[in-house]
C-alpha atoms as a PDB file:
ATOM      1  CA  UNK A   1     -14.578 -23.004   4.527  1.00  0.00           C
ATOM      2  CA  UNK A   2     -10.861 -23.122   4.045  1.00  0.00           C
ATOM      3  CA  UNK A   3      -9.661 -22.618   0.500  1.00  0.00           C
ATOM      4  CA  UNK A   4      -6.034 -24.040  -0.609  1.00  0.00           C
ATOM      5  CA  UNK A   5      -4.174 -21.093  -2.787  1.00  0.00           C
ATOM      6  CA  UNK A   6      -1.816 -22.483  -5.786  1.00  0.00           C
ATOM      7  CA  UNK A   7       0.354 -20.676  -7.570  1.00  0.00           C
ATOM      8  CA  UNK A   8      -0.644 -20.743 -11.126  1.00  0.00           C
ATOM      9  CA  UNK A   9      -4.332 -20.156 -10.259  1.00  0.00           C
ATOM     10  CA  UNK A  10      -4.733 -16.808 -11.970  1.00  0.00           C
ATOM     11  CA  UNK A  11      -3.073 -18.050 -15.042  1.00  0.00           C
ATOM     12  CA  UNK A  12      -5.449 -20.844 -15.232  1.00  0.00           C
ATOM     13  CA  UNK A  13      -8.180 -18.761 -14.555  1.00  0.00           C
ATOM     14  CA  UNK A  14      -7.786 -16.188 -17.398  1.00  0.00           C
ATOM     15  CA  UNK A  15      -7.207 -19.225 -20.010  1.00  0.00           C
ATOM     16  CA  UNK A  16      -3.573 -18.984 -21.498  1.00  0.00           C
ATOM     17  CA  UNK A  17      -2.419 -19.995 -24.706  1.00  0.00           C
ATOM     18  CA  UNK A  18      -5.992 -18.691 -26.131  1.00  0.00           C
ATOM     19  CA  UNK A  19      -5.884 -16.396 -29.093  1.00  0.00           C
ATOM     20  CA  UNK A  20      -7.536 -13.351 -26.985  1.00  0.00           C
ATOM     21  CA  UNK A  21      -5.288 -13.398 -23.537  1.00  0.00           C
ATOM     22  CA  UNK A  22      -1.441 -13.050 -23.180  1.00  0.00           C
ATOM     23  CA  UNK A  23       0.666 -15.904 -24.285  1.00  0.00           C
ATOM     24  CA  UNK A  24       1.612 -18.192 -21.184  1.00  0.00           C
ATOM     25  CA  UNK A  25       5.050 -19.600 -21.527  1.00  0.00           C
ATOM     26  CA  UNK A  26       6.466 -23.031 -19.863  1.00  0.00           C
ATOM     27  CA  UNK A  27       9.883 -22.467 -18.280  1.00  0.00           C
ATOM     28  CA  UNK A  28       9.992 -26.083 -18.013  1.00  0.00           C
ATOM     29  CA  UNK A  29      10.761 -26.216 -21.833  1.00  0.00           C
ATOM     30  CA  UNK A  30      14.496 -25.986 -22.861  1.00  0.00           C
ATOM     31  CA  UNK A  31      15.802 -22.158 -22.979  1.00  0.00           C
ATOM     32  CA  UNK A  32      16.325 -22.365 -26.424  1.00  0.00           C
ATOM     33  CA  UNK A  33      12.220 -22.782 -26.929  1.00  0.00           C
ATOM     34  CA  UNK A  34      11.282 -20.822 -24.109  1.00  0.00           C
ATOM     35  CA  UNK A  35      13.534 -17.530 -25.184  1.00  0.00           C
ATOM     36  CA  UNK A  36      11.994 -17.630 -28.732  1.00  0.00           C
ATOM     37  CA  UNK A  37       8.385 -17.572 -26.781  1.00  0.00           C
ATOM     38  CA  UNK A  38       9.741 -14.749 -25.188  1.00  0.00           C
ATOM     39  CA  UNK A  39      10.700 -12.819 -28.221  1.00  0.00           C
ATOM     40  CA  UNK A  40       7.562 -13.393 -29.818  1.00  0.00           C
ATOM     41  CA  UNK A  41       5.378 -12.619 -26.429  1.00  0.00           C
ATOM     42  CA  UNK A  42       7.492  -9.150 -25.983  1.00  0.00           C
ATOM     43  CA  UNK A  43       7.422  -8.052 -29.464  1.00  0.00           C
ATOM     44  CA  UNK A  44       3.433  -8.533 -29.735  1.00  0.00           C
ATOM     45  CA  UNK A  45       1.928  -8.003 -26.344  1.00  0.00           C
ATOM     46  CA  UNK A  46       4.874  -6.977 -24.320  1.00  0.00           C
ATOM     47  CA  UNK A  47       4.047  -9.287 -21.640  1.00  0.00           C
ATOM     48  CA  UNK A  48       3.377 -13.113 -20.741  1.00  0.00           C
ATOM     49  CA  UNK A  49       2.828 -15.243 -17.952  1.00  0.00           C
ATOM     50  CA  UNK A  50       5.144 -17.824 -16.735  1.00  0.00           C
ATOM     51  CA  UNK A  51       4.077 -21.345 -16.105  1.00  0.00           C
ATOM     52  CA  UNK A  52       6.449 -24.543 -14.995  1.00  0.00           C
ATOM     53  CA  UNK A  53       8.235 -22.048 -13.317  1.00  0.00           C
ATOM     54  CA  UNK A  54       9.652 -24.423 -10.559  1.00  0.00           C
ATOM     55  CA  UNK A  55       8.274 -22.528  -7.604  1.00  0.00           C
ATOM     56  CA  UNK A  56       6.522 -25.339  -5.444  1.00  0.00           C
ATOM     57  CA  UNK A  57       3.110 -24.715  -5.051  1.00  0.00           C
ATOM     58  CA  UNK A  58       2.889 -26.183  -1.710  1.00  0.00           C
ATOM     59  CA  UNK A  59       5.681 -23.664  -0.408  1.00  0.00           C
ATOM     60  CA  UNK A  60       3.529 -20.788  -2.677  1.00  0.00           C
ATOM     61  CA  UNK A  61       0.201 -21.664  -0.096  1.00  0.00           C
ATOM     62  CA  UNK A  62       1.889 -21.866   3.093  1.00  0.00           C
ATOM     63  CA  UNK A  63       3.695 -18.471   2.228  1.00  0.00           C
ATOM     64  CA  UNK A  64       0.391 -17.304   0.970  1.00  0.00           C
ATOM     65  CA  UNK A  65      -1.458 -18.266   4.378  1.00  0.00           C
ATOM     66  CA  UNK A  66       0.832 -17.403   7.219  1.00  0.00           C
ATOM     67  CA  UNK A  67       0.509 -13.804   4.947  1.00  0.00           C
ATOM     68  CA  UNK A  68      -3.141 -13.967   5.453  1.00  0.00           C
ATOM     69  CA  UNK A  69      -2.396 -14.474   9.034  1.00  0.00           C
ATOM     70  CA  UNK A  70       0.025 -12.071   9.619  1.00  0.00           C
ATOM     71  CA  UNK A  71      -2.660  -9.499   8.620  1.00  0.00           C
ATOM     72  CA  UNK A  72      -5.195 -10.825  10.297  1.00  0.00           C
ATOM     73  CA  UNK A  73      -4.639 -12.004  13.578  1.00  0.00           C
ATOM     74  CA  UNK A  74      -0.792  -9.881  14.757  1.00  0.00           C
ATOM     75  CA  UNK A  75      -1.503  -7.274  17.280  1.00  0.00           C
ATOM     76  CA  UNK A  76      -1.397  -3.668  15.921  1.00  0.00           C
ATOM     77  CA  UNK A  77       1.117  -3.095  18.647  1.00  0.00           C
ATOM     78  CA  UNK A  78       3.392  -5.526  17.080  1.00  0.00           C
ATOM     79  CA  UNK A  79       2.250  -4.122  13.577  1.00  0.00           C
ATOM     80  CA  UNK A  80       2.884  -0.515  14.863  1.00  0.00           C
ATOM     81  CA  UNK A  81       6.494  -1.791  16.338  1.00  0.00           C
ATOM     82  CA  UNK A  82       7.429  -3.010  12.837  1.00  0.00           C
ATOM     83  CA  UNK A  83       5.921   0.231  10.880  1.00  0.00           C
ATOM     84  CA  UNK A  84       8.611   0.622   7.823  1.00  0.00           C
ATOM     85  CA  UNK A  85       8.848   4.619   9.252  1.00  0.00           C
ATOM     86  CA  UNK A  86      11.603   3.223  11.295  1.00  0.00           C
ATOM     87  CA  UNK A  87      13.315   1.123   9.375  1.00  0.00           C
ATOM     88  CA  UNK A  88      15.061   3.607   7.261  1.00  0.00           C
ATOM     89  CA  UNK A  89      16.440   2.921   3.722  1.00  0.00           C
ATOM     90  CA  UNK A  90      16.297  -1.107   3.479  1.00  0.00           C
ATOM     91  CA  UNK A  91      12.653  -0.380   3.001  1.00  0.00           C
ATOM     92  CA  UNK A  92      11.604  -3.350   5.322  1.00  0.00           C
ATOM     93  CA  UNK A  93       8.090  -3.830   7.822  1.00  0.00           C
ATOM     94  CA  UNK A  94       4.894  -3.316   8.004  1.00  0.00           C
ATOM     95  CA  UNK A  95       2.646  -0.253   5.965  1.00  0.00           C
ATOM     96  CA  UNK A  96      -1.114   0.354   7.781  1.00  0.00           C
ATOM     97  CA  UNK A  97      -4.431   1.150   5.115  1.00  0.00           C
ATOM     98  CA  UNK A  98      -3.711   4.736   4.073  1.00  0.00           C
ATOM     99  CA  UNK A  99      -0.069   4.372   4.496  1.00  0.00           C
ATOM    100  CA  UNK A 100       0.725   5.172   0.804  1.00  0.00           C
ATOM    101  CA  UNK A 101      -1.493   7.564  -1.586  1.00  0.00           C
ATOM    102  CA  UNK A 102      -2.264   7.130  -5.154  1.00  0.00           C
ATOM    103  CA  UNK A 103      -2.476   9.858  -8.098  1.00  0.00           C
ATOM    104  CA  UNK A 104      -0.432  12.771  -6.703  1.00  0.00           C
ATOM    105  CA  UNK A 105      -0.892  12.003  -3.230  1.00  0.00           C
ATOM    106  CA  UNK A 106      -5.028  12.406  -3.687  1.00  0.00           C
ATOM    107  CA  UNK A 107      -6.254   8.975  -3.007  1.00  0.00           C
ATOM    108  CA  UNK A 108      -5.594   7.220   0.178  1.00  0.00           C
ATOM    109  CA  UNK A 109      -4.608   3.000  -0.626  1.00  0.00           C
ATOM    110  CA  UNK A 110      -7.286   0.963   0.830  1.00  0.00           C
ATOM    111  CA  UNK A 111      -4.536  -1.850   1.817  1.00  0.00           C
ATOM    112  CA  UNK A 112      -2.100  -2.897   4.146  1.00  0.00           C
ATOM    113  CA  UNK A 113       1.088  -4.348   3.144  1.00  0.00           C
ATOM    114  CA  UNK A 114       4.431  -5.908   4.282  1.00  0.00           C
ATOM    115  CA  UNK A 115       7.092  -4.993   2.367  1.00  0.00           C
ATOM    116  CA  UNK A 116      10.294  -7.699   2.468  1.00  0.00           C
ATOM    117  CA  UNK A 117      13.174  -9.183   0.656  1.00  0.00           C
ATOM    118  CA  UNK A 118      16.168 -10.805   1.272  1.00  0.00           C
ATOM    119  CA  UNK A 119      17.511 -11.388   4.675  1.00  0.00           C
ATOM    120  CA  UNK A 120      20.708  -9.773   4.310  1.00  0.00           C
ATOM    121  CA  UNK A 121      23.025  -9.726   7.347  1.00  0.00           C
ATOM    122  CA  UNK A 122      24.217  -6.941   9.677  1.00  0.00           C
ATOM    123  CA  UNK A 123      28.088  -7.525   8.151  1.00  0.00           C
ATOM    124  CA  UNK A 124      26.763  -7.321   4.521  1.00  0.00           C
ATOM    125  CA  UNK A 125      29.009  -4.519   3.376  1.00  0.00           C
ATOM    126  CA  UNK A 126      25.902  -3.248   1.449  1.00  0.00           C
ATOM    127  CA  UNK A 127      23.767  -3.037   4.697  1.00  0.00           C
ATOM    128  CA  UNK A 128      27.120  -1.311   6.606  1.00  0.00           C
ATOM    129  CA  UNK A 129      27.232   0.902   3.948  1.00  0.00           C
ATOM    130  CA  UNK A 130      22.864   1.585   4.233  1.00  0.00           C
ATOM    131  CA  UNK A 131      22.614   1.779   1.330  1.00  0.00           C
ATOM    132  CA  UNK A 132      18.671   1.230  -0.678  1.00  0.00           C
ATOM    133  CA  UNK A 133      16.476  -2.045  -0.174  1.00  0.00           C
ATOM    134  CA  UNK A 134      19.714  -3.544   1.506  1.00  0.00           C
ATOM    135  CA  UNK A 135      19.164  -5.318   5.460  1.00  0.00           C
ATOM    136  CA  UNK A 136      17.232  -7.821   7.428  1.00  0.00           C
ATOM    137  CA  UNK A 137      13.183  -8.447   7.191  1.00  0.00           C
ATOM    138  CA  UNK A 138      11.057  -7.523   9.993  1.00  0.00           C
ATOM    139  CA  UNK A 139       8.934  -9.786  10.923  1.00  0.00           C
ATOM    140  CA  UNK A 140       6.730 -10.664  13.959  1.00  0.00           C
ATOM    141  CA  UNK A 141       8.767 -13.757  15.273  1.00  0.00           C
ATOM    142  CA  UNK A 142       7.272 -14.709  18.388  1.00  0.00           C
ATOM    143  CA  UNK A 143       4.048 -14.578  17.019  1.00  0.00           C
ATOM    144  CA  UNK A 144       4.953 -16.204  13.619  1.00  0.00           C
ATOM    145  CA  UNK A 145       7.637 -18.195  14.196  1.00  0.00           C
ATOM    146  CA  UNK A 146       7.530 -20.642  10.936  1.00  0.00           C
ATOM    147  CA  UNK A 147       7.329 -16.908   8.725  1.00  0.00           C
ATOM    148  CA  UNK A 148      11.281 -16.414   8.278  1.00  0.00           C
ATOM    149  CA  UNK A 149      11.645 -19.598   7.092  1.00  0.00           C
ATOM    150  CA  UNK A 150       9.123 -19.794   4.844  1.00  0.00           C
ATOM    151  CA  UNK A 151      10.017 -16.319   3.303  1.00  0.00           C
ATOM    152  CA  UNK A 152      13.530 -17.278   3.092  1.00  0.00           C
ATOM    153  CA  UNK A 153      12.947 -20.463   1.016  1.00  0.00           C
ATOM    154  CA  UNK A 154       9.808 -18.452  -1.034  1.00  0.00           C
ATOM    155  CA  UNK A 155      12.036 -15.349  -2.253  1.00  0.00           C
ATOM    156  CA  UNK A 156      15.458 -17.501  -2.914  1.00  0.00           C
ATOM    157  CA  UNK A 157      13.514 -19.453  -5.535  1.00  0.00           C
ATOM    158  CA  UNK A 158      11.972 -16.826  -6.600  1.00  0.00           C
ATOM    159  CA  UNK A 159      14.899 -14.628  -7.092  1.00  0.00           C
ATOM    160  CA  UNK A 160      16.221 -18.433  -8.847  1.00  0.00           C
ATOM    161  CA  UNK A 161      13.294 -17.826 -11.604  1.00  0.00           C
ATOM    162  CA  UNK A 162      14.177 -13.702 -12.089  1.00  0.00           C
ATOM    163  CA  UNK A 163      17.590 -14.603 -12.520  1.00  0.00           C
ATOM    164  CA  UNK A 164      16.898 -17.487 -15.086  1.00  0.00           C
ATOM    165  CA  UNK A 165      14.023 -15.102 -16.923  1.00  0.00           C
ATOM    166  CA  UNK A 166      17.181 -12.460 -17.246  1.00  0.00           C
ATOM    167  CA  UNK A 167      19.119 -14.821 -18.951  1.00  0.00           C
ATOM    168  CA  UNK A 168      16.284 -15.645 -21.298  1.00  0.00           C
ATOM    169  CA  UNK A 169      15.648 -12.600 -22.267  1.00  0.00           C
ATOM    170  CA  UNK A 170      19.138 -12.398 -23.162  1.00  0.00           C
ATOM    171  CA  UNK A 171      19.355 -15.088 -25.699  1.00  0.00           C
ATOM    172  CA  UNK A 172      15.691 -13.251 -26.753  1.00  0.00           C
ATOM    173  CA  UNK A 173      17.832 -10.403 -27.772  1.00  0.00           C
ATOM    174  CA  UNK A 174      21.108 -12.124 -29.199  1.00  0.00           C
ATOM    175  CA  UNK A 175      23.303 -10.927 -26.576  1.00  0.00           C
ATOM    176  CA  UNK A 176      25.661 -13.821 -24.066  1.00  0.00           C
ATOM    177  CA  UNK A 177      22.807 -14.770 -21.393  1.00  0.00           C
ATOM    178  CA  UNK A 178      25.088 -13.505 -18.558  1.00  0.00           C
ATOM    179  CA  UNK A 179      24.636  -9.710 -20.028  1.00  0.00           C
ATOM    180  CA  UNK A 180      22.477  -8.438 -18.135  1.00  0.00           C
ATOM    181  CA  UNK A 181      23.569 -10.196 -14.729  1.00  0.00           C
ATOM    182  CA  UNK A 182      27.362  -8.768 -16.071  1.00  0.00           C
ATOM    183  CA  UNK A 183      26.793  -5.140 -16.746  1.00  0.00           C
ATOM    184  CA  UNK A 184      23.325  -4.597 -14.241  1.00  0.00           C
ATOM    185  CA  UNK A 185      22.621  -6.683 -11.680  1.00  0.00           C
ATOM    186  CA  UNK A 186      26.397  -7.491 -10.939  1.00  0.00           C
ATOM    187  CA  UNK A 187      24.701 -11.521 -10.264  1.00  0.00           C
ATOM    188  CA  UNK A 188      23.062 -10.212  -7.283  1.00  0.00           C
ATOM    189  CA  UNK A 189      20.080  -8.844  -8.089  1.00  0.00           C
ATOM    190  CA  UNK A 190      17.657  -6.744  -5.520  1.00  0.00           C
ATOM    191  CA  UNK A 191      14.801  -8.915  -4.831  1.00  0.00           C
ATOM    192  CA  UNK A 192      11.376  -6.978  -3.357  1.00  0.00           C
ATOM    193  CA  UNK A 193       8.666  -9.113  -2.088  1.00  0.00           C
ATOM    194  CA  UNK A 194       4.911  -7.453  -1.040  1.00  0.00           C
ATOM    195  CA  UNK A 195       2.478  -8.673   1.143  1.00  0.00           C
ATOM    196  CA  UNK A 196      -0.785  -6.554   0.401  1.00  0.00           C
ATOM    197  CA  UNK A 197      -3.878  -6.710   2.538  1.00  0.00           C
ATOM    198  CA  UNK A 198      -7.391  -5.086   0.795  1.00  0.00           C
ATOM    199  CA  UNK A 199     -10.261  -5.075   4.172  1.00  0.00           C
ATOM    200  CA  UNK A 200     -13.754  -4.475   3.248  1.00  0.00           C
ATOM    201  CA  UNK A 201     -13.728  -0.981   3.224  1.00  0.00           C
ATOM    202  CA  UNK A 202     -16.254  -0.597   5.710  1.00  0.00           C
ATOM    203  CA  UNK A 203     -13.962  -1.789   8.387  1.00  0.00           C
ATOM    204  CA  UNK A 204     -11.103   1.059   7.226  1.00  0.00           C
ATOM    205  CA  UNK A 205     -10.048   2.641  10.614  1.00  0.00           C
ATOM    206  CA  UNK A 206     -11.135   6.551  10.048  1.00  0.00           C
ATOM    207  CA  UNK A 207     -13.546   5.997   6.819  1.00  0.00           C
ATOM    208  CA  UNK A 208     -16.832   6.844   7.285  1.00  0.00           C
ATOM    209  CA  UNK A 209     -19.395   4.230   5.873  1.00  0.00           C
ATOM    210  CA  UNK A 210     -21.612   5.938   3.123  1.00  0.00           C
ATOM    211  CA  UNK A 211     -25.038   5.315   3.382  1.00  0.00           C
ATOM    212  CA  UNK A 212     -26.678   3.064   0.732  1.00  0.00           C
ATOM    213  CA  UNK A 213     -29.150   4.891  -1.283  1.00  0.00           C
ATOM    214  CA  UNK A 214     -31.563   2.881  -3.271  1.00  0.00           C
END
């Protein structure tokens, strides 16, 4: 059975606005509102989720499922072609189960994951200069084809929303609501999209299947 993914799910799911779960807050309020929300949501549980964000759901799904395909039906030759080994320093491509380790290097991540941001061209003098997180996405074109575009729109409106929540948090905190963007981000902030793939562990490649004892 096919099931439709919405952005906004999980906040519906874990019931918002209740007294026992982190405040939700609705961008789609003026700033004025929405910044005090964000004072009081920082100051008591340092955290809140965003609703009437402006992302379009529709474009959150169809990024959401050509993900899912990606994952599941690319080659691993194409996978293996993208591996973010040689992609140097703009961090960009593709990251097989076991690529990354947790707690001091002891557990092996039981997930895949593409790791992407902005398309940045070669003549960017950031990407000339290679420096961190800076250069194109590497993606499997010929086998994806609508994926680039879909990316591109998902993580400019997205990087629309961090840029607005920025300048919220500056009128949370008294200062001009271009302060951070002025003195930090330089209004071009680094934006880091991941695509992350959890198998049933019993198809890991290389992990033996325990026996079940009952």
């Amino acid at each position: 059975r096919r099931t439709t993914w919405r952005m906004g799910s999980v906040a519906e799911e874990i019931g918002i606005g209740t007294n026992t779960t982190v405040p939700g807050i609705d961008f789609s309020q003026k700033d004025e509102k929405v910044a005090r929300e964000i004072d009081k949501a920082l100051r008591t549980w340092g955290a809140f989720v965003c609703t009437g964000h402006g992302v379009d759901a529709d474009l959150s799904g169809e990024v959401f499922e050509v993900g899912k395909k990606f994952f599941e039906t690319v080659p691993e030759k194409t996978k293996e072609r993208m591996h973010i080994r040689h992609n140097g320093a703009r961090w960009r491509g593709y990251m097989p189960v076991g690529g990354e380790r947790s707690h001091g290097g002891k557990t092996r991540d039981l997930k895949a994951g593409l790791y992407l941001g902005e398309d940045h061209a070669a003549d960017h003098p950031y990407v000339k200069q290679g420096l961190p997180l800076w250069g194109a996405n590497v993606l499997p074109d010929k086998e994806l084809p609508t994926m680039r575009a879909l990316l591109t729109a998902y993580i400019k409106k997205v990087k629309q929303l961090g840029d607005r929540t920025m300048e919220l948090v500056c009128m949370a905190l008294g200062l001009p609501k271009s302060a951070i963007q002025d003195s930090i981000t330089e209004h071009d902030a680094i934006a880091i999209v991941r695509m992350w793939y959890y198998p049933p562990q019993g198809s890991v490649p290389g992990r033996r299947r325990e026996a079940k004892v009952e």
